[in-house]
N, C-alpha and C. Protein backbone atom coordinates (compact mmCIF):
# COMPACT_ATOMS: atom_id res chain seq x y z
N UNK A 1 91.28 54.78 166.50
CA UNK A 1 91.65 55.68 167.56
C UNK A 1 92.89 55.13 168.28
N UNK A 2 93.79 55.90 168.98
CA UNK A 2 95.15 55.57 169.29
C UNK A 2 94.66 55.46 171.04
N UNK A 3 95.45 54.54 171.05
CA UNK A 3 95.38 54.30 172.39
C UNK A 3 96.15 55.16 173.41
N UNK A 4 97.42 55.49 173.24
CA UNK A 4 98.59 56.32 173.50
C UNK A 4 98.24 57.54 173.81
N UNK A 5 98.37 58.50 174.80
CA UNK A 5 98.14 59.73 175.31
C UNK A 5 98.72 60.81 174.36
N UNK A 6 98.82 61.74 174.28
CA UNK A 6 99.15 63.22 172.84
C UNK A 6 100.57 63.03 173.35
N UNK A 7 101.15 63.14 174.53
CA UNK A 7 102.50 63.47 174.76
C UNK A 7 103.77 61.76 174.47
N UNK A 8 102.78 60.59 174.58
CA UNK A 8 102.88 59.39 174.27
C UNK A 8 103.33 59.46 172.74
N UNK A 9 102.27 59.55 172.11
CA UNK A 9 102.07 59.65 170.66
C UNK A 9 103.60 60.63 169.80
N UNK A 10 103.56 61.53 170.68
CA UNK A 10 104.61 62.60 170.45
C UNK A 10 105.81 61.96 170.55
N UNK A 11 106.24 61.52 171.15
CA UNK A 11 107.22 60.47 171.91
C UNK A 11 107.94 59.67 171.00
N UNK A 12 107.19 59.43 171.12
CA UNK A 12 106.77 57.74 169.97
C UNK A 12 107.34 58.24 168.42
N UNK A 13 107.00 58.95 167.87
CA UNK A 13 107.08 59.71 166.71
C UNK A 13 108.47 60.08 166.79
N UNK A 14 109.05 61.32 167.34
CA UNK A 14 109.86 61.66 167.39
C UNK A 14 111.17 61.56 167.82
N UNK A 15 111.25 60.06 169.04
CA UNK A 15 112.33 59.83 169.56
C UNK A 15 113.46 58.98 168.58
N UNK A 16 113.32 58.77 167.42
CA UNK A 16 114.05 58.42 166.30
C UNK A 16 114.75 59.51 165.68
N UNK A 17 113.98 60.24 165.42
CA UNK A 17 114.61 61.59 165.07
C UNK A 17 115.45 62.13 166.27
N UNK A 18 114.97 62.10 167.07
CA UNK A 18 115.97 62.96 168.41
C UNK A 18 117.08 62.19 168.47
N UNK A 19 117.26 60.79 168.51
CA UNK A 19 118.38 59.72 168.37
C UNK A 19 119.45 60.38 167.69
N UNK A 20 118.61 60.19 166.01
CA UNK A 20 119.70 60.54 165.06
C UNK A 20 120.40 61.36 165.06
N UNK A 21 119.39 62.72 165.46
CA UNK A 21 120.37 63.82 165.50
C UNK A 21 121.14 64.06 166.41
N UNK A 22 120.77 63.24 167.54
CA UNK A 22 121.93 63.40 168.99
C UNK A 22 123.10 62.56 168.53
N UNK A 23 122.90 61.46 167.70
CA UNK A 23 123.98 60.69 167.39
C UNK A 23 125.04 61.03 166.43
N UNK A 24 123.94 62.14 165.58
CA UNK A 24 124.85 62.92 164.55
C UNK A 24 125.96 63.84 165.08
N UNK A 25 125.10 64.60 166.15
CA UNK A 25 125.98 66.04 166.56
C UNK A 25 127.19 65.56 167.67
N UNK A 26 127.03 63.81 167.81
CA UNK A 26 128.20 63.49 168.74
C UNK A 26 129.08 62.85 167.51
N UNK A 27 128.68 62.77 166.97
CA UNK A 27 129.38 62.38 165.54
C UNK A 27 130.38 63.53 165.38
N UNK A 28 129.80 64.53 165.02
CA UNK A 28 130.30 66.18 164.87
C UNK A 28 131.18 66.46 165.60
N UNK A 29 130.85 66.15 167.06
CA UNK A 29 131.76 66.53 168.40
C UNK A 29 132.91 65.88 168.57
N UNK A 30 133.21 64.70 167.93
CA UNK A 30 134.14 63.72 168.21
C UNK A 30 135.14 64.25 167.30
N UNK A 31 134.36 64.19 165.95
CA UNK A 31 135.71 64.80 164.80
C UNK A 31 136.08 65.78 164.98
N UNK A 32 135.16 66.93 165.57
CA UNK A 32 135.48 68.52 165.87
C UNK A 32 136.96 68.11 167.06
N UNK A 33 136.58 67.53 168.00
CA UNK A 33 137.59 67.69 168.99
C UNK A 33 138.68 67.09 169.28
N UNK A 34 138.89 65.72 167.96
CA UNK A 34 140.35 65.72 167.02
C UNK A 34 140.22 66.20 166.36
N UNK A 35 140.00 66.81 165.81
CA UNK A 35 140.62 68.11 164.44
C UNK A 35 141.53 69.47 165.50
N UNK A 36 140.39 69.50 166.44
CA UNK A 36 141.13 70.46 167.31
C UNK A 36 142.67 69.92 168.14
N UNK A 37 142.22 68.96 168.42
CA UNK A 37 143.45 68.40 168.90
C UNK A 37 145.32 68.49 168.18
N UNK A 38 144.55 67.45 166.78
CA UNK A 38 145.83 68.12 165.76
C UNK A 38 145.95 69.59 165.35
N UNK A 39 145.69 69.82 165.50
CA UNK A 39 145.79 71.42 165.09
C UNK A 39 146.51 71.94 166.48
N UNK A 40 146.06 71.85 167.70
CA UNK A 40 146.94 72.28 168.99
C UNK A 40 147.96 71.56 168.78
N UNK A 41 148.39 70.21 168.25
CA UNK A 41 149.42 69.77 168.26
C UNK A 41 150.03 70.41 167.10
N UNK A 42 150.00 70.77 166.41
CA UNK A 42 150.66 71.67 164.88
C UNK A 42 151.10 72.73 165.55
N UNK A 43 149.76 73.48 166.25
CA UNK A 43 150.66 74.76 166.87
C UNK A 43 151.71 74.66 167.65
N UNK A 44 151.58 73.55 168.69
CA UNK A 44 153.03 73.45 169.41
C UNK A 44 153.84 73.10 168.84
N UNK A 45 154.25 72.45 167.81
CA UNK A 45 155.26 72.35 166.92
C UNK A 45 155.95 73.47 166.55
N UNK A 46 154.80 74.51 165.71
CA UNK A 46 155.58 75.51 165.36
C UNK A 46 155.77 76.31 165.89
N UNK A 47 155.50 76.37 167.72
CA UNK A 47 155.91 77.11 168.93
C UNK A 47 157.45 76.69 169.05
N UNK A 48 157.40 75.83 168.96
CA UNK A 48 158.75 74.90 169.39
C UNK A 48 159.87 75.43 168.21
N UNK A 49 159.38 75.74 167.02
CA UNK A 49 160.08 75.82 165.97
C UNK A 49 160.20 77.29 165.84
N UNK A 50 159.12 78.17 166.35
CA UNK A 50 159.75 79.66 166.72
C UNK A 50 160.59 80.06 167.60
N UNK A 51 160.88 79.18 168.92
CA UNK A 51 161.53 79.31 169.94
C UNK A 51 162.89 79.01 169.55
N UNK A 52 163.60 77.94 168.59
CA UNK A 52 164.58 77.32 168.22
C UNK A 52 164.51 79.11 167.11
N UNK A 53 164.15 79.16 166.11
CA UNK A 53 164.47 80.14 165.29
C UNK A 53 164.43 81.36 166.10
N UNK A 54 163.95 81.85 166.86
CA UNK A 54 164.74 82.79 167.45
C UNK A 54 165.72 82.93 168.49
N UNK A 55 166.03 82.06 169.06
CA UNK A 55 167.34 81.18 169.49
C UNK A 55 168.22 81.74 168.85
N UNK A 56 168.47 80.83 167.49
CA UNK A 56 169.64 81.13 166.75
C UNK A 56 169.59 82.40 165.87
N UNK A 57 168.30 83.54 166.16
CA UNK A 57 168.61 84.74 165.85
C UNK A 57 169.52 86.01 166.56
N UNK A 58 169.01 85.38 168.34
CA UNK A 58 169.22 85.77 168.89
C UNK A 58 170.65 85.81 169.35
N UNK A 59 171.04 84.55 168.84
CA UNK A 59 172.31 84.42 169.12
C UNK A 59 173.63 84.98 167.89
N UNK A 60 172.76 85.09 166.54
CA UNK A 60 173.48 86.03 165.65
C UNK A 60 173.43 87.43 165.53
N UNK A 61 172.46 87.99 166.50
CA UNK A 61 172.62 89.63 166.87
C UNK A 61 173.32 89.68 168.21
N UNK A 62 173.51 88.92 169.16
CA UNK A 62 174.76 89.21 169.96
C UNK A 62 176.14 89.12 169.04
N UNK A 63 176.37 88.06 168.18
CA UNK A 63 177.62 87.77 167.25
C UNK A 63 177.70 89.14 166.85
N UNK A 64 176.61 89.90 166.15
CA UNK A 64 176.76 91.05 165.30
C UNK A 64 177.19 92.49 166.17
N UNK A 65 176.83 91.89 167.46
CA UNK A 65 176.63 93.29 168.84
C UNK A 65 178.17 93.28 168.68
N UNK A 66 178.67 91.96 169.13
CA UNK A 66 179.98 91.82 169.62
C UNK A 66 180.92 92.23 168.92
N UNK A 67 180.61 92.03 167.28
CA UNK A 67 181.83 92.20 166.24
C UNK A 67 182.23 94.05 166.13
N UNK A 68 180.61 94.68 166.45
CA UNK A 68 180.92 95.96 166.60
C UNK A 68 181.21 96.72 167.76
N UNK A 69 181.15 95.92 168.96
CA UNK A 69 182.11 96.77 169.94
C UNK A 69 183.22 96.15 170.00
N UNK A 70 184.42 94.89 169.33
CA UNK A 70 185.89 94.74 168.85
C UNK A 70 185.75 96.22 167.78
N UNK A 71 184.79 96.13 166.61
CA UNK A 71 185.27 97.10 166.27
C UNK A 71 185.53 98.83 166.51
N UNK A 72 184.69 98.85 167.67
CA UNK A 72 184.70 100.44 168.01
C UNK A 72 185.85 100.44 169.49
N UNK A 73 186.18 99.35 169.67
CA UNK A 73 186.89 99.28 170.88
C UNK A 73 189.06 99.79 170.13
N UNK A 74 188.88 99.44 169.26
CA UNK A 74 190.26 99.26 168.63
C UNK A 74 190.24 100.15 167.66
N UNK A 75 191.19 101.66 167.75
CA UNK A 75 190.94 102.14 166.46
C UNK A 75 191.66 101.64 165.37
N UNK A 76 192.35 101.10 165.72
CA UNK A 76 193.00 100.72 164.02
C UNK A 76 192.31 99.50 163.57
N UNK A 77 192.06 98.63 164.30
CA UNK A 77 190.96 97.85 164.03
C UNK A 77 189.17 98.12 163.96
N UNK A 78 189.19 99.32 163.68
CA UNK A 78 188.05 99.72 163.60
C UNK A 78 187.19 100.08 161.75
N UNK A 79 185.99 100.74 161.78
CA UNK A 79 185.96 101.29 160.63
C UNK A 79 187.03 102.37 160.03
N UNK A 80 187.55 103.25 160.99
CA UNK A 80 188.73 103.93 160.34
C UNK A 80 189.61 102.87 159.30
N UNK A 81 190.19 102.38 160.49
CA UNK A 81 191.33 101.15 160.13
C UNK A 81 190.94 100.19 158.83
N UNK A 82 190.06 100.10 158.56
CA UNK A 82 189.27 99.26 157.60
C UNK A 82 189.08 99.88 156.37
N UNK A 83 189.01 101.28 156.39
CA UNK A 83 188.56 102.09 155.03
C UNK A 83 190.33 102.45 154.94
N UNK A 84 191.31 102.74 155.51
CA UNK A 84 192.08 102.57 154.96
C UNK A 84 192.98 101.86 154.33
N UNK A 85 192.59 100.70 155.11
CA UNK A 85 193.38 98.92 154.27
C UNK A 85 192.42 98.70 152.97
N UNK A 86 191.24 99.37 153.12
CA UNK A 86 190.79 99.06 151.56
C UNK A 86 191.21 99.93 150.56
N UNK A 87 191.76 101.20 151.02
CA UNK A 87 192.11 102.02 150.11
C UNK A 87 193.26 101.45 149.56
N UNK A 88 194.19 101.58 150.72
CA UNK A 88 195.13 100.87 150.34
C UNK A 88 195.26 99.65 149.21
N UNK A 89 194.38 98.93 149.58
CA UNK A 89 194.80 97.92 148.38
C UNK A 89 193.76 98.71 147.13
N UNK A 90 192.81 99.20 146.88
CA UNK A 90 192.63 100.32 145.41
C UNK A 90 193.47 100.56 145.00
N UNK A 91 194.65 101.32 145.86
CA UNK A 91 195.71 102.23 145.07
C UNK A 91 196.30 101.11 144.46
N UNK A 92 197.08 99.64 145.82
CA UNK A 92 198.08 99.11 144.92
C UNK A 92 197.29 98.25 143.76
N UNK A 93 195.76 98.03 143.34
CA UNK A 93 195.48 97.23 142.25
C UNK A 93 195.59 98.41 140.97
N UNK A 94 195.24 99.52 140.71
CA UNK A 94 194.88 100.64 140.31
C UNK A 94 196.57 100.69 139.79
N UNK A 95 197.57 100.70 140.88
CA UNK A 95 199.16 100.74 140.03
C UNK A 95 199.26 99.13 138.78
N UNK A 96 198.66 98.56 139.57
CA UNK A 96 199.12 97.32 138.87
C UNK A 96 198.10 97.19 137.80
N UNK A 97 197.12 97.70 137.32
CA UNK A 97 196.41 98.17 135.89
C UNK A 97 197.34 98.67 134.47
């Protein structure tokens, strides 16, 4: 017969098991919350690396804004002006055939 009371006995039994698994799931928790860590650090990287790439997108659709109001600002320097210097040189390669 056990000397130990039912909730004793219970105790006794099971606080090995409760250990392990508390020791396991901090096990779990530790790697979970560097894994998370690198991973927030990955994302800010490629925050950092969207901010730079649209930077220099941003800054080649003003280039592109700009080139088309020189060109709508100037008519001879414009698309008019442009389809006829290309004609122009058609005809003179077209003579020289």
């Amino acid at each position: 017969m056990h000397t130990l009371s039912a909730d004793d006995l219970y105790t006794a039994h099971l606080t090995p098991y409760f250990q392990q698994v508390t020791d396991d799931l901090n096990s779990k928790l530790q790697r979970t919350q560097e894994e998370n860590s690198q991973m927030m650090a990955a994302i800010d990287q490629q925050r950092a690396e969207i901010d730079r790439l649209l930077n220099v997108l941003q800054t080649a659709v003003k280039d592109i804004e700009g080139s088309v109001e020189a060109m709508q600002s100037h008519e001879d320097a414009g698309v008019n002006g442009l389809r006829t210097d290309v004609w122009q040189i058609e005809q003179e390669l077209a003579l020289t055939r």
